[in-house]
N, C-alpha and C. Protein backbone atom coordinates (compact mmCIF):
# COMPACT_ATOMS: atom_id res chain seq x y z
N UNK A 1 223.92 200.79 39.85
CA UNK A 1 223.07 201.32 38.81
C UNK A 1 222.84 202.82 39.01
N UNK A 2 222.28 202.84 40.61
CA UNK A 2 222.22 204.58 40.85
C UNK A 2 223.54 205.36 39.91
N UNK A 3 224.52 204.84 40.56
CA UNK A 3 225.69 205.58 39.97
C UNK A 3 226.71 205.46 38.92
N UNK A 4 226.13 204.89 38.02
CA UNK A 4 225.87 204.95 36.74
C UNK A 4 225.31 205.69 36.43
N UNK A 5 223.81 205.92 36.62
CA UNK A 5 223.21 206.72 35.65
C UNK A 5 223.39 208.09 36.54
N UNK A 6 223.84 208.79 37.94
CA UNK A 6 224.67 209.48 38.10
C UNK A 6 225.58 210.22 37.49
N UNK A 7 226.64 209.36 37.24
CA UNK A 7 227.76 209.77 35.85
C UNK A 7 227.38 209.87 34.83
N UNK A 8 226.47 209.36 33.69
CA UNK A 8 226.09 210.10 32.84
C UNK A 8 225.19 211.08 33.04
N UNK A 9 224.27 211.19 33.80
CA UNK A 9 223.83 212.89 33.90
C UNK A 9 225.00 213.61 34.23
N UNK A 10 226.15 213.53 34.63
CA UNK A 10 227.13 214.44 35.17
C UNK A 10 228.17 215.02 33.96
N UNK A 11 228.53 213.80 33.65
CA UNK A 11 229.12 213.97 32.39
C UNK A 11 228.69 214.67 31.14
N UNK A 12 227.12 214.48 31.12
CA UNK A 12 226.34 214.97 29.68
C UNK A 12 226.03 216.61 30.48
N UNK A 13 226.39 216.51 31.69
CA UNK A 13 226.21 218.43 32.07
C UNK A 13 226.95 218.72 31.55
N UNK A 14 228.37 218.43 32.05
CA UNK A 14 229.58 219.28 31.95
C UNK A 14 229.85 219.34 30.16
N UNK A 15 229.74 218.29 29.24
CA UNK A 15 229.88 218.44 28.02
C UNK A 15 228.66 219.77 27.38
N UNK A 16 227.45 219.52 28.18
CA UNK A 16 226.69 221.05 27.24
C UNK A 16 227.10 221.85 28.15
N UNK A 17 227.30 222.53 29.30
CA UNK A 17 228.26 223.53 29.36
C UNK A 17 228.91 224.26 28.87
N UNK A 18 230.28 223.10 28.44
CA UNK A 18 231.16 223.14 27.81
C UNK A 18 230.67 223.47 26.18
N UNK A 19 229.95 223.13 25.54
CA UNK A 19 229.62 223.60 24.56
C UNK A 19 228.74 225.10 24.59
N UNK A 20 227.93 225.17 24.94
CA UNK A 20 227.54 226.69 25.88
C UNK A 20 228.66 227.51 25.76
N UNK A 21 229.73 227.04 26.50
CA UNK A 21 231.09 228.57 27.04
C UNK A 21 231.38 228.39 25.71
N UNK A 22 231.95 227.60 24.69
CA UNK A 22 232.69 227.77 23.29
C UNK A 22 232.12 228.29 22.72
N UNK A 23 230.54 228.46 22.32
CA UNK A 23 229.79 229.57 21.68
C UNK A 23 229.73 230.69 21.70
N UNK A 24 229.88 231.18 23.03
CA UNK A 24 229.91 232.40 23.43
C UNK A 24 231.28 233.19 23.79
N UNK A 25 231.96 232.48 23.64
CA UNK A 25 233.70 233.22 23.19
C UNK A 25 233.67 233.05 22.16
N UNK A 26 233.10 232.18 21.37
CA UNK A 26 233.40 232.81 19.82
C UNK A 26 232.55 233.49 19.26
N UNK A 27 231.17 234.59 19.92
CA UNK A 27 230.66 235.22 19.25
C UNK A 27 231.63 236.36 20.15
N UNK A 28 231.70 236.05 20.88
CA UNK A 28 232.67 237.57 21.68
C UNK A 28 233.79 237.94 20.48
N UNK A 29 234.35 237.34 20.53
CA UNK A 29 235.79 236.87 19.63
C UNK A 29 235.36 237.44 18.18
N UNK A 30 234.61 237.51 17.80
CA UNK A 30 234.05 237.59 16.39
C UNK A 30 233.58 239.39 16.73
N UNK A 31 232.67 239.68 17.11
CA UNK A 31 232.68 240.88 17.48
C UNK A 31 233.64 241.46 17.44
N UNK A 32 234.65 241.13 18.38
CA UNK A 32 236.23 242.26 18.59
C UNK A 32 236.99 242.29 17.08
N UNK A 33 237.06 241.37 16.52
CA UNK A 33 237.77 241.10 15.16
C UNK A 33 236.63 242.20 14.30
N UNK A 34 235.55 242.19 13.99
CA UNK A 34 234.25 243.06 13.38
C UNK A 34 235.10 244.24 13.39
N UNK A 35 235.21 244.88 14.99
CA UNK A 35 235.62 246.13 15.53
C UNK A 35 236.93 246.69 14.94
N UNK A 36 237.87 245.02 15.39
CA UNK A 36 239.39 245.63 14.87
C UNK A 36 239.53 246.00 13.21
N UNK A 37 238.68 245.10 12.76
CA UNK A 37 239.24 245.12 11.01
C UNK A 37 238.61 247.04 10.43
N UNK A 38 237.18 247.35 11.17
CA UNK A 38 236.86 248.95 10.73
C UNK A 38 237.72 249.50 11.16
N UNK A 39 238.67 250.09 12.71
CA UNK A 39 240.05 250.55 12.92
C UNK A 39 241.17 250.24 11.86
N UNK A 40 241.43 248.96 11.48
CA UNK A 40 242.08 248.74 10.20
C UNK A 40 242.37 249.48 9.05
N UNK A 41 240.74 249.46 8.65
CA UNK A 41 240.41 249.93 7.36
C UNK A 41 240.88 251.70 7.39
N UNK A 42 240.67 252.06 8.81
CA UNK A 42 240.98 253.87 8.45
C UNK A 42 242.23 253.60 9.00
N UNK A 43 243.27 253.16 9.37
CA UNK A 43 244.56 253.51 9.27
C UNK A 43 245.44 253.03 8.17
N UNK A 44 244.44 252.26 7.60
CA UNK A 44 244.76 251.82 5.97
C UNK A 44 245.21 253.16 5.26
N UNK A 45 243.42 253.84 5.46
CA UNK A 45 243.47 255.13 4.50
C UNK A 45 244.55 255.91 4.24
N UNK A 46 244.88 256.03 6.03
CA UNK A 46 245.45 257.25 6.54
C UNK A 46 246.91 257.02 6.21
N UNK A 47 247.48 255.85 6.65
CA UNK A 47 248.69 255.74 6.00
C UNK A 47 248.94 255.69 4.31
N UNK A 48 247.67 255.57 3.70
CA UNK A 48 247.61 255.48 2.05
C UNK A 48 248.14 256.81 1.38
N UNK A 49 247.00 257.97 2.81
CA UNK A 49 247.31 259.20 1.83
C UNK A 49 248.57 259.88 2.37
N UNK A 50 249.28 259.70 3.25
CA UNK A 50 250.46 259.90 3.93
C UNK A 50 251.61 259.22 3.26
N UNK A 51 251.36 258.52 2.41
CA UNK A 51 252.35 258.04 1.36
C UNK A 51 252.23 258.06 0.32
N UNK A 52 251.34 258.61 -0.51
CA UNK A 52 250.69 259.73 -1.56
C UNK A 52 251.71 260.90 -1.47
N UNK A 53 251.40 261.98 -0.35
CA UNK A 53 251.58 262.57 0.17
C UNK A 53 253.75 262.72 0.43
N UNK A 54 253.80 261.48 0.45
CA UNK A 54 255.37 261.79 0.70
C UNK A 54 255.74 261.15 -0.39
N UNK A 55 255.24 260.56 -1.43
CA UNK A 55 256.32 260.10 -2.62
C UNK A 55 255.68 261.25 -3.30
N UNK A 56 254.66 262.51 -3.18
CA UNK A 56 255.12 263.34 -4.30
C UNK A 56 255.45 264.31 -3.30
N UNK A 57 256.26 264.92 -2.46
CA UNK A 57 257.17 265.40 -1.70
C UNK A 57 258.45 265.38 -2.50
N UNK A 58 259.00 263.36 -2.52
CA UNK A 58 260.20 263.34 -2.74
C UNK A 58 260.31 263.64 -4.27
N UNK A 59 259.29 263.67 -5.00
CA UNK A 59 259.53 263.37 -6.40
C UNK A 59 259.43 264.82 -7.05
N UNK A 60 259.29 265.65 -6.21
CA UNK A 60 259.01 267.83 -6.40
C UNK A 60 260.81 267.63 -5.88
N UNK A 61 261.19 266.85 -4.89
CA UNK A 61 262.25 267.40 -4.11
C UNK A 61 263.44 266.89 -5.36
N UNK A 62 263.60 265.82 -5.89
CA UNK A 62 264.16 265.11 -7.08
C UNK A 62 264.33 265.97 -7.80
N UNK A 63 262.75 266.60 -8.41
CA UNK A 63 263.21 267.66 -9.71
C UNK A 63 263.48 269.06 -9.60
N UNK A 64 263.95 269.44 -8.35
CA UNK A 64 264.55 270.09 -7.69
C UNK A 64 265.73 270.45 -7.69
N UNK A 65 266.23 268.74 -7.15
CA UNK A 65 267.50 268.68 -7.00
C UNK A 65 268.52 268.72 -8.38
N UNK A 66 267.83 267.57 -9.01
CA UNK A 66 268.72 267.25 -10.18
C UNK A 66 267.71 267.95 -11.38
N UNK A 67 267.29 269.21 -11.27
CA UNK A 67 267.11 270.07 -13.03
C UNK A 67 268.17 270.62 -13.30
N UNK A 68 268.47 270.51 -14.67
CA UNK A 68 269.11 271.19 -15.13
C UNK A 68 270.78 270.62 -14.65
């Protein structure tokens, strides 16, 4: 009987533990993703206006080439 009710106190530790550590990697986890997606968003920009930037390059260089 002792060890019985032994194993379930042992068992019902290790399961809230275990629920404990999964919470807290996924607020970690959630944070870093927060972080990565604002880095995202400005190399979004940056490559947006850098290709702005080079299709009217090529499209001055076009009527350039072929006027007239």
């Amino acid at each position: 009987m002792k060890g019985l009710f032994f194993g379930i106190v042992l068992l019902t530790s290790f399961t809230l533990s275990a629920k404990g550590m999964t919470v807290s990697m996924v607020n970690t986890v959630a944070t870093e993703t927060v972080f990565t997606s604002h880095i995202d968003k400005k190399k979004a920009r940056k490559n947006k206006r850098i290709s702005k930037r080079r299709k009217k390059a090529c499209a001055n260089w076009a009527k350039r080439s072929y006027a007239g």
